[in-house]
N, C-alpha and C. Protein backbone atom coordinates (compact mmCIF):
# COMPACT_ATOMS: atom_id res chain seq x y z
N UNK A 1 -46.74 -15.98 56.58
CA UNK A 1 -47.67 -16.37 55.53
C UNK A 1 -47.35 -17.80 55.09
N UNK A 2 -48.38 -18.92 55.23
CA UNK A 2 -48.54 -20.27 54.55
C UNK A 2 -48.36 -19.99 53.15
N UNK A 3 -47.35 -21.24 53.01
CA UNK A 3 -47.15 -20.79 51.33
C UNK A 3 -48.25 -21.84 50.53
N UNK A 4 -48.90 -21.02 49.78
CA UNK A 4 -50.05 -21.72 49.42
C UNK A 4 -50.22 -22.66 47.69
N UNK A 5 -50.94 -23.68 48.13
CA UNK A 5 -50.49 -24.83 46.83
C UNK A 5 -52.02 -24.59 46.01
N UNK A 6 -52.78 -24.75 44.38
CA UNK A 6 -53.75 -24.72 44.20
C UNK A 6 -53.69 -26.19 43.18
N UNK A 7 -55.09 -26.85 43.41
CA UNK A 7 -55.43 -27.67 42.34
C UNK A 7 -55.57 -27.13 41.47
N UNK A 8 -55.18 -28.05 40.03
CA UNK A 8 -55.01 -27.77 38.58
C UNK A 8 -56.61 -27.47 38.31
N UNK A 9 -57.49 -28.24 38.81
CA UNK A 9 -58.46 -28.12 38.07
C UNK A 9 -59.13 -26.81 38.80
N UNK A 10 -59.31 -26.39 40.27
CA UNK A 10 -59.59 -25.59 40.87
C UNK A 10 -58.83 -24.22 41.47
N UNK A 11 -57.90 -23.60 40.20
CA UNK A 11 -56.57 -23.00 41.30
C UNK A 11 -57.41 -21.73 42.30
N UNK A 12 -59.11 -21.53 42.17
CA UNK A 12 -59.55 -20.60 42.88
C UNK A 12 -59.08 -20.79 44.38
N UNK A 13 -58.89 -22.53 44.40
CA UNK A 13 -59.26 -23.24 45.92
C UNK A 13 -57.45 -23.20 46.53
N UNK A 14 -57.25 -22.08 47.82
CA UNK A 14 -56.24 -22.60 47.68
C UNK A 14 -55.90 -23.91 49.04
N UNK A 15 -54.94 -24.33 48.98
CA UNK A 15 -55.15 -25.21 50.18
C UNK A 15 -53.39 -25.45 50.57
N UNK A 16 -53.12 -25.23 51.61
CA UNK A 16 -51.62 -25.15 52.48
C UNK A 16 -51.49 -26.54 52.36
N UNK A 17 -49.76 -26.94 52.77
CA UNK A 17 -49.45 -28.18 52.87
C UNK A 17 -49.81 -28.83 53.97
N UNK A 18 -50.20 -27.91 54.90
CA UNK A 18 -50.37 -28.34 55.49
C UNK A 18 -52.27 -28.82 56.26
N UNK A 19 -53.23 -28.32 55.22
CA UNK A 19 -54.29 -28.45 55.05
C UNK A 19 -54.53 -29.75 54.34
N UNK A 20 -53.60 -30.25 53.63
CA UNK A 20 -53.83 -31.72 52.63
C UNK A 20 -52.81 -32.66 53.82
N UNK A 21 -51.69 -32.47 54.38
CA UNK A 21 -51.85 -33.18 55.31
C UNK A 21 -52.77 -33.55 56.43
N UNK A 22 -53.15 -32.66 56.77
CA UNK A 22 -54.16 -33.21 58.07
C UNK A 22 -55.45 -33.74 57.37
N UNK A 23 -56.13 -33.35 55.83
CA UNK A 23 -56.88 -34.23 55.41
C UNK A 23 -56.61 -35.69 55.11
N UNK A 24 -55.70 -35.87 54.76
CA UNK A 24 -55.37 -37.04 54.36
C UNK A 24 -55.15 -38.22 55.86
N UNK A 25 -54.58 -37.47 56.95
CA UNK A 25 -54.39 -38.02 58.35
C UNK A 25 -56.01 -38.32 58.16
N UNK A 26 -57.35 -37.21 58.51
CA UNK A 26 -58.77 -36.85 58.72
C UNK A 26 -58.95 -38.91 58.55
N UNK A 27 -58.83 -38.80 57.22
CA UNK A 27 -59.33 -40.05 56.00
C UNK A 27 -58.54 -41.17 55.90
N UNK A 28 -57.61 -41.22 56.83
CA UNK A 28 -56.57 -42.28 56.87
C UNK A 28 -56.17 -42.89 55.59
N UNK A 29 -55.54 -41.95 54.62
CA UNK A 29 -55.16 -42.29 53.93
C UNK A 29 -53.92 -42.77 53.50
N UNK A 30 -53.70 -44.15 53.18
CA UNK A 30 -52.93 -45.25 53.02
C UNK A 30 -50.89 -44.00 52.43
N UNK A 31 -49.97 -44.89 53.21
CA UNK A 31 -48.87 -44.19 52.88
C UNK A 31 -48.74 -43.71 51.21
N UNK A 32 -47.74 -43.44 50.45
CA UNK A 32 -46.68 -42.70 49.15
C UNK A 32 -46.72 -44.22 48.64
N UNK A 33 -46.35 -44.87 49.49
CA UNK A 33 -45.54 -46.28 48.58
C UNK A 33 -46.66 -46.88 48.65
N UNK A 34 -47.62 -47.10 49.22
CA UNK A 34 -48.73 -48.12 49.04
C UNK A 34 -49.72 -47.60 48.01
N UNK A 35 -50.10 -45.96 47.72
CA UNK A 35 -50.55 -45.43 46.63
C UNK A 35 -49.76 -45.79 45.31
N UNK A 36 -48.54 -45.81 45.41
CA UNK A 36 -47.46 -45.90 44.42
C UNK A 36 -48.09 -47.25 43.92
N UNK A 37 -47.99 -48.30 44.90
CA UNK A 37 -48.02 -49.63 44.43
C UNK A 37 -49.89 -49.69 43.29
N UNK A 38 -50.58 -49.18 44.11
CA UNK A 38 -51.87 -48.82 43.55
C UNK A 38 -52.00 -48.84 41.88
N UNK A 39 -51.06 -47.67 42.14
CA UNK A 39 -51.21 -46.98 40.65
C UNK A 39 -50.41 -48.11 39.11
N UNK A 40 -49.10 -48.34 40.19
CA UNK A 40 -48.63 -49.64 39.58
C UNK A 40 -49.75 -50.75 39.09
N UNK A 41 -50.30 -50.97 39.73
CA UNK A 41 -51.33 -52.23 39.70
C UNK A 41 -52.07 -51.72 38.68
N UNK A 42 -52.63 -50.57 38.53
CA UNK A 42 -53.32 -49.75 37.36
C UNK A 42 -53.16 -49.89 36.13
N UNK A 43 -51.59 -49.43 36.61
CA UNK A 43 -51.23 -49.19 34.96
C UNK A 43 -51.36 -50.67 34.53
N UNK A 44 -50.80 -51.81 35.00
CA UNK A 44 -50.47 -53.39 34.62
C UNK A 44 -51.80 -53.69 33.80
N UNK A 45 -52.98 -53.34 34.42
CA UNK A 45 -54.08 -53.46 34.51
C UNK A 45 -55.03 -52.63 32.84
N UNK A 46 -54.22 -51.20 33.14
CA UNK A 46 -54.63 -50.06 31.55
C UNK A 46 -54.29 -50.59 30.68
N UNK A 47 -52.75 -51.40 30.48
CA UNK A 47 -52.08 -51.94 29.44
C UNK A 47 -52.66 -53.23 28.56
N UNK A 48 -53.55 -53.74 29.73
CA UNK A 48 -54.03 -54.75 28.99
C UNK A 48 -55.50 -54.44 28.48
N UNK A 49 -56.02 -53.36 28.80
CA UNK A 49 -57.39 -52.92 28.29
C UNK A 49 -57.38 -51.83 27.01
N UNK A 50 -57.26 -52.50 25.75
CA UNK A 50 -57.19 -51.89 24.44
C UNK A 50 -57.88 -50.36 24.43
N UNK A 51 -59.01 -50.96 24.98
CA UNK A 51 -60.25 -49.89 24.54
C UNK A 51 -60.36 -47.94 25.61
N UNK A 52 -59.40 -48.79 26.49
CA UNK A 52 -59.07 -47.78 27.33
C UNK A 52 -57.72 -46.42 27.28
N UNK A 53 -58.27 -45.37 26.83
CA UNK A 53 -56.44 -44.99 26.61
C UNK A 53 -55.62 -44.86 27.53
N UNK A 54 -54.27 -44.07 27.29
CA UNK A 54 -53.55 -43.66 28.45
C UNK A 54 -53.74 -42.80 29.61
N UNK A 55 -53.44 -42.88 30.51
CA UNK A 55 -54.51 -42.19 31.89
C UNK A 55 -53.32 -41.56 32.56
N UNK A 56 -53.03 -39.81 32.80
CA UNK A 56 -51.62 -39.81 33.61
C UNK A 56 -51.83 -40.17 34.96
N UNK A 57 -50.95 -39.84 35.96
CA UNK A 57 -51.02 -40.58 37.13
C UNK A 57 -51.69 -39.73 38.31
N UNK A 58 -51.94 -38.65 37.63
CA UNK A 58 -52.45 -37.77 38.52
C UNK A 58 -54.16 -37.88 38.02
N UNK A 59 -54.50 -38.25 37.12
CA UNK A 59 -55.99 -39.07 36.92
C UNK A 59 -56.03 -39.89 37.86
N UNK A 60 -54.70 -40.68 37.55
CA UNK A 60 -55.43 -42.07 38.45
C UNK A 60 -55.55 -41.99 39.78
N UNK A 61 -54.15 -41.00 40.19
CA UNK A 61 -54.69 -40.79 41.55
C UNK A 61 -55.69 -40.21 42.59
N UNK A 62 -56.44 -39.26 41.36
CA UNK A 62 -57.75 -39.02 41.61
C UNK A 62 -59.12 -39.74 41.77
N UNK A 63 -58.43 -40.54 40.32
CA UNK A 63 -59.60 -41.47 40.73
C UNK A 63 -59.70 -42.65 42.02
N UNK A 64 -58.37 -42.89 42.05
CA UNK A 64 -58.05 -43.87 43.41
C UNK A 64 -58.75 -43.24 44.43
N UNK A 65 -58.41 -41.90 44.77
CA UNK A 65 -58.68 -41.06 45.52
C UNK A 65 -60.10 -41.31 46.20
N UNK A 66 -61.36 -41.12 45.27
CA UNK A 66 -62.22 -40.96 44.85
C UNK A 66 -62.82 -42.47 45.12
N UNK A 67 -62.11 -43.41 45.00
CA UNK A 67 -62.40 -44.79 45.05
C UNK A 67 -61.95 -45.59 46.36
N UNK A 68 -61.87 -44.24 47.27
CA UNK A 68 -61.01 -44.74 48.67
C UNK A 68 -59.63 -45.99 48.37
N UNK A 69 -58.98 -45.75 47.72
CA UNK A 69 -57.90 -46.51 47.27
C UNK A 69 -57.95 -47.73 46.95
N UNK A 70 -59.39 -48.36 46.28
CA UNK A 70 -59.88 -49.44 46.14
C UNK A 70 -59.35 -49.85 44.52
N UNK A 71 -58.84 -50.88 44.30
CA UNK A 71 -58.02 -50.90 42.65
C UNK A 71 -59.34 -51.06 42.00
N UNK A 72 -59.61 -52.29 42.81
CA UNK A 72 -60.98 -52.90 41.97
C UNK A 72 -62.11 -52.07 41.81
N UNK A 73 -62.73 -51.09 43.22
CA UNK A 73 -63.79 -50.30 42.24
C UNK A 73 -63.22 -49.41 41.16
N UNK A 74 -61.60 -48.95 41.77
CA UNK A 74 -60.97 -47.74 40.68
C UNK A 74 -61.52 -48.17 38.97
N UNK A 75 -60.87 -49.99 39.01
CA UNK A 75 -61.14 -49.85 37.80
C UNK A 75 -62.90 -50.36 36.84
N UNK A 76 -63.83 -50.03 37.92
CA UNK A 76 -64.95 -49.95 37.66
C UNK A 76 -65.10 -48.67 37.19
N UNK A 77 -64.98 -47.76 38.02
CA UNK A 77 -65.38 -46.37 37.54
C UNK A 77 -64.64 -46.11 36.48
N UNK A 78 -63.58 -46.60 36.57
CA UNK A 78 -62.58 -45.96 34.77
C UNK A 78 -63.18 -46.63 33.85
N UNK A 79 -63.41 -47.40 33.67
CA UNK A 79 -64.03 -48.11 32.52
C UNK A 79 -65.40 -47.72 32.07
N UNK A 80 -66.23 -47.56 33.22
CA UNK A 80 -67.61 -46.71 33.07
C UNK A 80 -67.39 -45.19 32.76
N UNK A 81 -66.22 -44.62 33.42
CA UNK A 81 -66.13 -43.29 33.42
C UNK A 81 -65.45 -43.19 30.92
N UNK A 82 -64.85 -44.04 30.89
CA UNK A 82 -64.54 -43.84 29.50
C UNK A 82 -65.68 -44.37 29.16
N UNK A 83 -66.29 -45.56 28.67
CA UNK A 83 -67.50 -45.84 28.53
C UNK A 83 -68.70 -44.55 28.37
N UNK A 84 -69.04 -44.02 29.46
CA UNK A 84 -69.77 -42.82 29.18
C UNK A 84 -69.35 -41.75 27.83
N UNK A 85 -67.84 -41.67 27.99
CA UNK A 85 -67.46 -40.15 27.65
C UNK A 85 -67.34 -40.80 26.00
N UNK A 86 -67.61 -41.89 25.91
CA UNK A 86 -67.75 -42.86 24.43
C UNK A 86 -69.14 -42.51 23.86
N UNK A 87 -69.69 -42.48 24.55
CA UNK A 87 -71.46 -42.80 24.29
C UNK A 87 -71.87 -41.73 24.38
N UNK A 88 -71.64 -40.81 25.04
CA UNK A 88 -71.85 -39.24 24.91
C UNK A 88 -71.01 -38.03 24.66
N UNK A 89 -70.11 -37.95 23.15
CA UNK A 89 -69.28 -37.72 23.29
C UNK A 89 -69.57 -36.05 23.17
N UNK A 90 -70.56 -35.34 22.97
CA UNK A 90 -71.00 -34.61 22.61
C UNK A 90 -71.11 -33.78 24.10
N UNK A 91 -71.08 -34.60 25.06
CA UNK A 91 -71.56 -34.04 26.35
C UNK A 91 -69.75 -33.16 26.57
N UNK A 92 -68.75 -34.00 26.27
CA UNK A 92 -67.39 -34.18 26.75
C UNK A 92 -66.80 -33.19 25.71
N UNK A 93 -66.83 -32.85 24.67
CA UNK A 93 -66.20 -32.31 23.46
C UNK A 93 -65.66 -30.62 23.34
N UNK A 94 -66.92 -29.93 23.64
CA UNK A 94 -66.52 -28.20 24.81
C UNK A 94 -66.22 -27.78 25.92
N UNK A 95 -65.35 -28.05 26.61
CA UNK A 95 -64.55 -27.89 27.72
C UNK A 95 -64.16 -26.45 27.80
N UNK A 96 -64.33 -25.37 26.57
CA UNK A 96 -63.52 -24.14 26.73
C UNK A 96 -64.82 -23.53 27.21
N UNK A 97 -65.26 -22.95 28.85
CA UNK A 97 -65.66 -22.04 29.13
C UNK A 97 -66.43 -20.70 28.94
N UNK A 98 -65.23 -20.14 27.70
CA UNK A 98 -65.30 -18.96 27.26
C UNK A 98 -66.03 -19.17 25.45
N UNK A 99 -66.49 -20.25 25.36
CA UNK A 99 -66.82 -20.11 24.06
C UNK A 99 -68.08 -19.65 24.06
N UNK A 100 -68.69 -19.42 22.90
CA UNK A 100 -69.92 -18.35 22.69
C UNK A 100 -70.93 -19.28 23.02
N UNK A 101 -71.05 -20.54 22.86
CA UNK A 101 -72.32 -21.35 23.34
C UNK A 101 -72.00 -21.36 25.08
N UNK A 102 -71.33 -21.59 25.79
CA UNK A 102 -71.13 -21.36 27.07
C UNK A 102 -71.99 -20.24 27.36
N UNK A 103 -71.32 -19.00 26.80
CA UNK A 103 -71.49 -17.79 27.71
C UNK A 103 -72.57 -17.46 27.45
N UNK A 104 -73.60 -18.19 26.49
CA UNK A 104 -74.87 -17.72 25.99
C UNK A 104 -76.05 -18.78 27.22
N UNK A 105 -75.29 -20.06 27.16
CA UNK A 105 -76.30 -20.65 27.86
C UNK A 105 -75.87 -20.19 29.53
N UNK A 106 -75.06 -19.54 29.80
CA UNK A 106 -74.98 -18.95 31.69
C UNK A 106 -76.13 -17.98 31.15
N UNK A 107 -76.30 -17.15 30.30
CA UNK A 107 -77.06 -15.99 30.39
C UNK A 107 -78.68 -16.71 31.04
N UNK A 108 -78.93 -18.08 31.23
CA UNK A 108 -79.83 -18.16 31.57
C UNK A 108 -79.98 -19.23 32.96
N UNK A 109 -78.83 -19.26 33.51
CA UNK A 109 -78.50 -19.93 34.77
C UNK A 109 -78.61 -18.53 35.68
């Protein structure tokens, strides 16, 4: 039996170590230390943007992710991605699932 790893946000999904290696081979994705350096560049980058808060590194590496390891679009989408969640904060604010407006509005999905 593969010993099996789950994302935080998805633990339904499970995925072996060895399933995120061969994706990451798939997508040629850049070594540990060159992501490392990435994220470095990030943070240099978060510190000087007031309006932006603290981001852990497993955000950013999603979002890198997500941004094919690009700093510069990364920090397009972060800035738009807070930006939004500014301007609509109402959209962002119930995250719990199980609350009674949730389970009322699935009753009609």
């Amino acid at each position: 039996m593969q010993d099996k790893m789950t994302t935080k946000d998805s633990p339904l999904i499970p995925f072996t170590k060895e399933d995120i290696e061969e994706f990451k081979k798939k997508r040629n994705a850049p070594s540990k230390e060159k992501i490392n350096d990435c994220i470095i560049e990030l943070r240099k980058w978060l510190a000087q943007q007031q309006h932006l808060p603290k981001i852990d590194e497993d955000l950013l590496g999603k979002f890198l992710f997500g941004c094919k390891y690009d700093t510069e679009e990364t920090k397009i989408r972060l800035g738009n991605y807070y930006a939004c969640k500014a301007r609509h904060s109402d959209l962002f604010s119930d995250t719990n699932l199980d609350s009674a407006e949730h389970r009322n509005q699935r009753k009609f999905v």
